[in-house]
PDB file of N, CA and C in Angstrom:
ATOM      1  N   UNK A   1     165.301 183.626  34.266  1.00  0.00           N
ATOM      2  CA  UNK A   1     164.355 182.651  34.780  1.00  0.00           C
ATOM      3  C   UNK A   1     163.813 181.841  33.607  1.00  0.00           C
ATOM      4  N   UNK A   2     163.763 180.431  33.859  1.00  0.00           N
ATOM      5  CA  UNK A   2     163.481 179.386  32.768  1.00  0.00           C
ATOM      6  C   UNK A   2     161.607 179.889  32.441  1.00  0.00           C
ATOM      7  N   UNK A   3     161.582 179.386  31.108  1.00  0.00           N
ATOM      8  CA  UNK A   3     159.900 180.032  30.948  1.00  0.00           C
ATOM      9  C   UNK A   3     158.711 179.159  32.000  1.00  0.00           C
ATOM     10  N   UNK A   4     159.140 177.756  32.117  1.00  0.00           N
ATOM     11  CA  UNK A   4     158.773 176.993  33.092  1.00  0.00           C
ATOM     12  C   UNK A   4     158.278 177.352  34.703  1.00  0.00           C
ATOM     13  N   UNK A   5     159.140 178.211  35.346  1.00  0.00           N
ATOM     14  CA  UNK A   5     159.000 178.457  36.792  1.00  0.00           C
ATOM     15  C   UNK A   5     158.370 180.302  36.353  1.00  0.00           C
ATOM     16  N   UNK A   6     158.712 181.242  34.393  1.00  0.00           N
ATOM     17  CA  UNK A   6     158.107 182.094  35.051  1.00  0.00           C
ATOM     18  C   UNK A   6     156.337 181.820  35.027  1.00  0.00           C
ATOM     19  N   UNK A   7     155.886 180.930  34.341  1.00  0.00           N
ATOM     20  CA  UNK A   7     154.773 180.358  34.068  1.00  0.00           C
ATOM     21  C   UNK A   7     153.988 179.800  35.520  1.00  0.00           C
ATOM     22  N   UNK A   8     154.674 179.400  36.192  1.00  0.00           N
ATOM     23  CA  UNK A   8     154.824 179.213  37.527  1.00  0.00           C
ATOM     24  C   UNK A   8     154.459 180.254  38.560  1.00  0.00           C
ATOM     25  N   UNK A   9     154.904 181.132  38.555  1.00  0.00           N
ATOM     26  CA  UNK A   9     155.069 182.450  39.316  1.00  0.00           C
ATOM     27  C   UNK A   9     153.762 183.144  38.460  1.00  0.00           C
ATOM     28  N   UNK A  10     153.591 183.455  37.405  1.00  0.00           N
ATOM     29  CA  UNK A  10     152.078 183.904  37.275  1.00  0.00           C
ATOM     30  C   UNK A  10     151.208 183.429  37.268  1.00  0.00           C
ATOM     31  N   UNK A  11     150.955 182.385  37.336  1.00  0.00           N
ATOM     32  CA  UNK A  11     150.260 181.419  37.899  1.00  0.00           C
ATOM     33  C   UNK A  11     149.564 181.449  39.044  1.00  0.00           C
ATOM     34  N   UNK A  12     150.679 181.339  40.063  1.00  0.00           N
ATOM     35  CA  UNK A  12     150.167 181.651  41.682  1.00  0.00           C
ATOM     36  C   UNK A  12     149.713 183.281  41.827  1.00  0.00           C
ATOM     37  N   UNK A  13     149.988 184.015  41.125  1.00  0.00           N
ATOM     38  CA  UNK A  13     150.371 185.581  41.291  1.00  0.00           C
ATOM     39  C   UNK A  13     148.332 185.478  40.884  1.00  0.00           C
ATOM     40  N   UNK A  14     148.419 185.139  39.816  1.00  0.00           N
ATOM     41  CA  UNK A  14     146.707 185.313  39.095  1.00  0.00           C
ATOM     42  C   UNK A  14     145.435 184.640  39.921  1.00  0.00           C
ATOM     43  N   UNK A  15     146.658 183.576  40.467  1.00  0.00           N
ATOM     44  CA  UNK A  15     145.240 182.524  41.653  1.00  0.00           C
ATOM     45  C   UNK A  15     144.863 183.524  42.673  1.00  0.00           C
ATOM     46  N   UNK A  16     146.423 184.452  43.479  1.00  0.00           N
ATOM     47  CA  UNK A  16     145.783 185.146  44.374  1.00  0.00           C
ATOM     48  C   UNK A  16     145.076 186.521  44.139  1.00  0.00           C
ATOM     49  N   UNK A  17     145.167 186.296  42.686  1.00  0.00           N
ATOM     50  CA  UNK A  17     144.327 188.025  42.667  1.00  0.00           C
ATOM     51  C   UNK A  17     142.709 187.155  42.049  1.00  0.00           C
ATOM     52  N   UNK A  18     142.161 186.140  42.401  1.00  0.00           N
ATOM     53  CA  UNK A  18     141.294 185.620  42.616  1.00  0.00           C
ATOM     54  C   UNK A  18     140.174 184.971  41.146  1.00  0.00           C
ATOM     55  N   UNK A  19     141.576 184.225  40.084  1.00  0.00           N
ATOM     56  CA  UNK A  19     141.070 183.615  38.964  1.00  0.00           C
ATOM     57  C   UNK A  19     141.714 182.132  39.119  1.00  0.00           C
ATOM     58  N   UNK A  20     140.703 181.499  38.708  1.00  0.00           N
ATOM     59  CA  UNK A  20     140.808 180.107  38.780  1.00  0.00           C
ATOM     60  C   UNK A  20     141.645 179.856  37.548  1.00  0.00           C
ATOM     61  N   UNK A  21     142.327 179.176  37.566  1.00  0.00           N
ATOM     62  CA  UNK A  21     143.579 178.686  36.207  1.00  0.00           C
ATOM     63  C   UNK A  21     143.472 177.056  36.115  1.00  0.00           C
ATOM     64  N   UNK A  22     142.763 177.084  34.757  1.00  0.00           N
ATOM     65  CA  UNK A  22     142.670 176.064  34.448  1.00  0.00           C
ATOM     66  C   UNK A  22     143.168 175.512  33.493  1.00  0.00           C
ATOM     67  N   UNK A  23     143.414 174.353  32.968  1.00  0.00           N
ATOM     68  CA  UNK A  23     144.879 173.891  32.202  1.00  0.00           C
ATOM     69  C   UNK A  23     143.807 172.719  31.530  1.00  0.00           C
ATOM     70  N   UNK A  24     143.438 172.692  30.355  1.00  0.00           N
ATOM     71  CA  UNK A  24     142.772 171.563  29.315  1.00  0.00           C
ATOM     72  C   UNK A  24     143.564 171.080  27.548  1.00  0.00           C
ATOM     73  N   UNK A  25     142.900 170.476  27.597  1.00  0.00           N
ATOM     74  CA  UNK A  25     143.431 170.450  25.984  1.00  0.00           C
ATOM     75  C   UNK A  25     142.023 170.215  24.675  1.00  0.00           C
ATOM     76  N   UNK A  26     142.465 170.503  23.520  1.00  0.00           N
ATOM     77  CA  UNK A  26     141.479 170.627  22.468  1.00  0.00           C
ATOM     78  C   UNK A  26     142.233 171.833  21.715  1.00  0.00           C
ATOM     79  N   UNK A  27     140.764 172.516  20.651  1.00  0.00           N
ATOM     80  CA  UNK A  27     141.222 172.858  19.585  1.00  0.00           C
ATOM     81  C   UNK A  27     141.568 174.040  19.608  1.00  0.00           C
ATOM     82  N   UNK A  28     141.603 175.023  20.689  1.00  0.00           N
ATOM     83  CA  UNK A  28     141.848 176.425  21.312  1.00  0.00           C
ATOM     84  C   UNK A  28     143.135 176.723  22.019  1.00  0.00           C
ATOM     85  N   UNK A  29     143.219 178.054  22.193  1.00  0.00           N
ATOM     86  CA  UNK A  29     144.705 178.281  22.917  1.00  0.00           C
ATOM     87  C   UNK A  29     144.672 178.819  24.457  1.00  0.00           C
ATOM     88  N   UNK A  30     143.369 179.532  24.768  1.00  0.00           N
ATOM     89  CA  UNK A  30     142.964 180.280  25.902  1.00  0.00           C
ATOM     90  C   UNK A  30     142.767 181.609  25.927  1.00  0.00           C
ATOM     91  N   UNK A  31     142.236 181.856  26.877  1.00  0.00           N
ATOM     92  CA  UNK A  31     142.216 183.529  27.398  1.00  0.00           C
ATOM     93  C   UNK A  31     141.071 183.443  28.410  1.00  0.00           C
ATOM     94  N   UNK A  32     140.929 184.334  29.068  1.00  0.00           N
ATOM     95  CA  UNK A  32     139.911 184.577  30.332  1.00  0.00           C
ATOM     96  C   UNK A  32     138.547 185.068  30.307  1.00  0.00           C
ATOM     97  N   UNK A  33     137.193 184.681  30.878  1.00  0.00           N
ATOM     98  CA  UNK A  33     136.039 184.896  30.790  1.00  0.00           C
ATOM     99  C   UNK A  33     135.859 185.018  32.493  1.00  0.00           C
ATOM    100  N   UNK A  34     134.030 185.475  32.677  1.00  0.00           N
ATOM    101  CA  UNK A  34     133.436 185.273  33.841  1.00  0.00           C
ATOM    102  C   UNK A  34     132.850 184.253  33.491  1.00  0.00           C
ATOM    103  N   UNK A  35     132.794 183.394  34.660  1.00  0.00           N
ATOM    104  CA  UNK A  35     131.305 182.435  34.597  1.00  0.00           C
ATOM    105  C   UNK A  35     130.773 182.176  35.479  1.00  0.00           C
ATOM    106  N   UNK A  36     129.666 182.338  35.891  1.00  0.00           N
ATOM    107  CA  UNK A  36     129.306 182.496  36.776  1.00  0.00           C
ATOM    108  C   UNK A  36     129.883 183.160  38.032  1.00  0.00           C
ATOM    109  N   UNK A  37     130.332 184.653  38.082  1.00  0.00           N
ATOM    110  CA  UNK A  37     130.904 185.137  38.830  1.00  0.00           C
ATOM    111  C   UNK A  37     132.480 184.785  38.812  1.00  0.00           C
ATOM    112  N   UNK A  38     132.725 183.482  38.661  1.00  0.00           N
ATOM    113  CA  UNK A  38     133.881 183.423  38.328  1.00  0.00           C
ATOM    114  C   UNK A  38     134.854 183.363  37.362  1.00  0.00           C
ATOM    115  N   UNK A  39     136.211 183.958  38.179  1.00  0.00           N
ATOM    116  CA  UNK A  39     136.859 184.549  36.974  1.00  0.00           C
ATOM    117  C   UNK A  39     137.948 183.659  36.769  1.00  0.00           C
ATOM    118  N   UNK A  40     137.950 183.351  34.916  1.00  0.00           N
ATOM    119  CA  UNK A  40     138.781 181.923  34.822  1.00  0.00           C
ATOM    120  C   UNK A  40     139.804 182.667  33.759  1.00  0.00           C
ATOM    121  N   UNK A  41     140.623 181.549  33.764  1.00  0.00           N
ATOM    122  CA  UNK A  41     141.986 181.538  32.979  1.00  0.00           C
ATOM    123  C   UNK A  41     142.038 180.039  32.293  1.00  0.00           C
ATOM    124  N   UNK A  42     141.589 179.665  30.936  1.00  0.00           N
ATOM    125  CA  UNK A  42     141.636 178.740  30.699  1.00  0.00           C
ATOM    126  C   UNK A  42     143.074 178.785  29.555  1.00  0.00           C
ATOM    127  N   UNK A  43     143.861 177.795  30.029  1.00  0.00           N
ATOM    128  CA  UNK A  43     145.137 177.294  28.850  1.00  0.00           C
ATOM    129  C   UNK A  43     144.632 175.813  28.763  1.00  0.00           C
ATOM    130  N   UNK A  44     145.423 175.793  26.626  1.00  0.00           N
ATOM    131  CA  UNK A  44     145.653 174.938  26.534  1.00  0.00           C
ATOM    132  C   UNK A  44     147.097 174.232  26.488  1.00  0.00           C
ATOM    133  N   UNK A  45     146.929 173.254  27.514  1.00  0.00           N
ATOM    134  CA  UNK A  45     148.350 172.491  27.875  1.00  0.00           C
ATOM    135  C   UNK A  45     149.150 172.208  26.982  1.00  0.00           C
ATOM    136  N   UNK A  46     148.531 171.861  25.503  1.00  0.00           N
ATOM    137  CA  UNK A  46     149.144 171.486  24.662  1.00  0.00           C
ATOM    138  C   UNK A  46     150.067 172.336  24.198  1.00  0.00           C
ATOM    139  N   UNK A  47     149.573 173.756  24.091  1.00  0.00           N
ATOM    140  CA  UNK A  47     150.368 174.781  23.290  1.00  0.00           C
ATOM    141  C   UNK A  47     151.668 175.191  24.284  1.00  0.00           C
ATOM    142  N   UNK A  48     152.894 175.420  23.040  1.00  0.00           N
ATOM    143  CA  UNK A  48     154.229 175.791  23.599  1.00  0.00           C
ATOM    144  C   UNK A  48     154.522 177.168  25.248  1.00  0.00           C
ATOM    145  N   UNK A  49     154.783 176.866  25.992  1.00  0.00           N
ATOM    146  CA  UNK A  49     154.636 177.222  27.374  1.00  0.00           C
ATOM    147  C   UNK A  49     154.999 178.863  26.674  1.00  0.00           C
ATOM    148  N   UNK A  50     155.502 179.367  25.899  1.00  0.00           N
ATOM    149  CA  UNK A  50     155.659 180.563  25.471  1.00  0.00           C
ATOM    150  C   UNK A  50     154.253 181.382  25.720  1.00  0.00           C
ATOM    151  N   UNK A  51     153.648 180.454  24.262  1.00  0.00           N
ATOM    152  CA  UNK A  51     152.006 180.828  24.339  1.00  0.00           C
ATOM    153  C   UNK A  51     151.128 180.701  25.477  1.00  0.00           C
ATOM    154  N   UNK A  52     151.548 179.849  26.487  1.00  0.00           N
ATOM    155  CA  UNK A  52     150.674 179.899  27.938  1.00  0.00           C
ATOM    156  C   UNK A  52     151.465 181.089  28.663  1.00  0.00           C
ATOM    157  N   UNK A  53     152.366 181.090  28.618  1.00  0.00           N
ATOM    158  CA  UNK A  53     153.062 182.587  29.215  1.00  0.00           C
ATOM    159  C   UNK A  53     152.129 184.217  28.598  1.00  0.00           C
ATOM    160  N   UNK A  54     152.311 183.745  27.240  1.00  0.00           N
ATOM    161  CA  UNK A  54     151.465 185.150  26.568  1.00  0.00           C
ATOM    162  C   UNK A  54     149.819 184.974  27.020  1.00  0.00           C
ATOM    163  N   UNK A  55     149.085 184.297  27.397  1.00  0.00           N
ATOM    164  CA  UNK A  55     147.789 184.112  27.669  1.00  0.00           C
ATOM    165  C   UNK A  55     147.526 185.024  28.951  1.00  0.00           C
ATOM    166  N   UNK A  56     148.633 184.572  30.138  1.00  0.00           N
ATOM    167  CA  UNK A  56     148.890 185.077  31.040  1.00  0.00           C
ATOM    168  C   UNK A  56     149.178 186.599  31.239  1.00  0.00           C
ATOM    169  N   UNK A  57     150.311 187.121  30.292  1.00  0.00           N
ATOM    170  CA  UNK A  57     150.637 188.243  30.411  1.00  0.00           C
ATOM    171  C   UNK A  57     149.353 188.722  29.574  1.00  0.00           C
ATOM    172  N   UNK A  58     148.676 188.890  28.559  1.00  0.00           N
ATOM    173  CA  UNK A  58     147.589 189.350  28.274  1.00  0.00           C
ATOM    174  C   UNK A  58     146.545 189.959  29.413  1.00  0.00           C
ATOM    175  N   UNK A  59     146.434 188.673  29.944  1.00  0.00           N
ATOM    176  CA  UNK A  59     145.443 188.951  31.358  1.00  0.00           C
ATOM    177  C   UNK A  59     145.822 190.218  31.756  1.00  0.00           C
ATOM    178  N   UNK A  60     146.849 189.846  32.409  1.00  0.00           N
ATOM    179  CA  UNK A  60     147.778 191.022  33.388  1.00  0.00           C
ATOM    180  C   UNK A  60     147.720 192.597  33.052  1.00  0.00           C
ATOM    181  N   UNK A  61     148.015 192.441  31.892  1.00  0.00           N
ATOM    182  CA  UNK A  61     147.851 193.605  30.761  1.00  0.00           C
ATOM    183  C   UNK A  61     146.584 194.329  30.604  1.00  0.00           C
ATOM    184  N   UNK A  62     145.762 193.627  29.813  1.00  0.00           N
ATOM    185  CA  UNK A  62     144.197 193.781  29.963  1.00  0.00           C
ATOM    186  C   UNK A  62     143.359 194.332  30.848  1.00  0.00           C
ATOM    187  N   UNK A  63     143.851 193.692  32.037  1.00  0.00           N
ATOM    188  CA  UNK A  63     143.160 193.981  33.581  1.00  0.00           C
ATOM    189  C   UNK A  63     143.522 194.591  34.222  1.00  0.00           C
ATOM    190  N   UNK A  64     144.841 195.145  33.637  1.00  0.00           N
ATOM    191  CA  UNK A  64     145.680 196.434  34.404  1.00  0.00           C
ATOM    192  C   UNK A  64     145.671 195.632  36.041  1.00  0.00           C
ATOM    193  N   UNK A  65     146.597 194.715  36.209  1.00  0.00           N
ATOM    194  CA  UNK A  65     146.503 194.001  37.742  1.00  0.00           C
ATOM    195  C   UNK A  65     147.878 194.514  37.777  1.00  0.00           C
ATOM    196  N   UNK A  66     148.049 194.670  39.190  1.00  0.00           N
ATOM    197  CA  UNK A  66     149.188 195.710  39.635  1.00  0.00           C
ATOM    198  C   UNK A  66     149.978 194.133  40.154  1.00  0.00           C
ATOM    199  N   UNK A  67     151.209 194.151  39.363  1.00  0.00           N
ATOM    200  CA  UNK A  67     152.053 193.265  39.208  1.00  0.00           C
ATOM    201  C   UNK A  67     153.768 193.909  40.078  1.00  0.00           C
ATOM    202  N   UNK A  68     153.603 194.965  40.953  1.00  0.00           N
ATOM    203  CA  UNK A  68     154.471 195.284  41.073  1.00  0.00           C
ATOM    204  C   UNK A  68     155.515 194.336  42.367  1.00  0.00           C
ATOM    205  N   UNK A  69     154.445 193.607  42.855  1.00  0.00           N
ATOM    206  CA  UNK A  69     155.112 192.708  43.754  1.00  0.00           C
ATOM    207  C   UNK A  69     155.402 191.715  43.515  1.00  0.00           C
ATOM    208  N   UNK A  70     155.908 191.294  42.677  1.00  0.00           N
ATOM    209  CA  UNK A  70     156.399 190.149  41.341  1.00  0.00           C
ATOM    210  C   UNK A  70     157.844 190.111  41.336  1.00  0.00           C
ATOM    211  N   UNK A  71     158.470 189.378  41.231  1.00  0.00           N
ATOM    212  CA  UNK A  71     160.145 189.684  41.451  1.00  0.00           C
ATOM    213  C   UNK A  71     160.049 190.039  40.077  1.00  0.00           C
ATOM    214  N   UNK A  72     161.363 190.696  40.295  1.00  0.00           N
ATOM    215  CA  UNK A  72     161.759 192.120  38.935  1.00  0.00           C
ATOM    216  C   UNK A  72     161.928 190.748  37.648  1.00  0.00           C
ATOM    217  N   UNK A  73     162.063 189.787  37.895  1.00  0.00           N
ATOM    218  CA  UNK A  73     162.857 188.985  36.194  1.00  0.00           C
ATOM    219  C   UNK A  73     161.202 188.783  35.640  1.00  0.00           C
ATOM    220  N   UNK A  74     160.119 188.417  36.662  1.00  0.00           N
ATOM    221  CA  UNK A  74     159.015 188.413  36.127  1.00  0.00           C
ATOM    222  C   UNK A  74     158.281 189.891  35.531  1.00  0.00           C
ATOM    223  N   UNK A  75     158.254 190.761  36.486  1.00  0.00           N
ATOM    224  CA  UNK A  75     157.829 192.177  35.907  1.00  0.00           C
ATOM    225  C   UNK A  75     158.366 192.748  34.652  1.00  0.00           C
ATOM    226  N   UNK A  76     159.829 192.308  34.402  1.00  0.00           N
ATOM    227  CA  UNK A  76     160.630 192.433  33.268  1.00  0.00           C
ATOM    228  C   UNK A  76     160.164 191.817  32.094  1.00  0.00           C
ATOM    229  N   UNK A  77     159.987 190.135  32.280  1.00  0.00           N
ATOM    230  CA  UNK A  77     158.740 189.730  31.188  1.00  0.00           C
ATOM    231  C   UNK A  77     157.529 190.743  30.839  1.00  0.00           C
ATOM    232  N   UNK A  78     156.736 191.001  31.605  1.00  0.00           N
ATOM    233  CA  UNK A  78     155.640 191.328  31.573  1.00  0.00           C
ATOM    234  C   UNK A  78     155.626 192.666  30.862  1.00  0.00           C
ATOM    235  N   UNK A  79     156.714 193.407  31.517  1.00  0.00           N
ATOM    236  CA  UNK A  79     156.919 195.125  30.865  1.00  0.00           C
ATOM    237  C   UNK A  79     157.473 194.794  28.745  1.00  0.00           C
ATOM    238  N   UNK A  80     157.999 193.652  28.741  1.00  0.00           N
ATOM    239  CA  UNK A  80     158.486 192.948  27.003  1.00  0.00           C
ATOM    240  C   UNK A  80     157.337 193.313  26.544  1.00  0.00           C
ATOM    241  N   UNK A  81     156.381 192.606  26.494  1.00  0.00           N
ATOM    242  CA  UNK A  81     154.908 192.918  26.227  1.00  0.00           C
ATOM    243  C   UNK A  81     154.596 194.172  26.395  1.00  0.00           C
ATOM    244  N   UNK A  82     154.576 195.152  26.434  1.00  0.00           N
ATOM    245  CA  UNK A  82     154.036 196.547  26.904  1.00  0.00           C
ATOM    246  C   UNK A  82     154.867 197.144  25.485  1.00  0.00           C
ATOM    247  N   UNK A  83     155.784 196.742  25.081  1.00  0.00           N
ATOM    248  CA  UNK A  83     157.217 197.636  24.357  1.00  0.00           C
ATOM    249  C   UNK A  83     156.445 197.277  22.876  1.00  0.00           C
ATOM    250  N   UNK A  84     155.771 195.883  22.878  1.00  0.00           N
ATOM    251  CA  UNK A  84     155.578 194.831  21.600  1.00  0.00           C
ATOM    252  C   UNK A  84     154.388 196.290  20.773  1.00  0.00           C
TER     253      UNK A  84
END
């Protein structure tokens, strides 16, 4: 799977486990906070979709979010990270 569509797929996967994903640019790379109750995912657009992929899988990781209903090429990303 191109890094494009898996960026894609965690994406929607993180909206429905109920974080807003937000996409800006400036002098930062991202990672996730509360604010006001809500729970965000801020990337910056600018940086190589690799690094918005790793922002993502961090989350995932971090928050221990049960990713098992993810098609296997994405869970397979995600488990890379676990090995690192």
């Amino acid at each position: 799977m191109k890094p494009k569509r898996l960026l894609e797929q965690l994406s929607v996967f993180l909206r429905a486990q109920d974080f807003d994903v937000l996409y800006g640019a400036g002098a930062f790379s991202g990672g996730h906070c509360v604010i006001n109750e809500n729970r965000v995912i801020v990337v910056n657009k600018r940086i190589p979709v690799e690094e918005q992929l790793s922002i993502f899988v961090s989350v995932v990781l971090e928050l221990d979010l049960d990713y098992s209903e993810l098609k296997n090429e994405v869970q397979n990303y995600i488990k890379r990270y676990i090995s690192q």
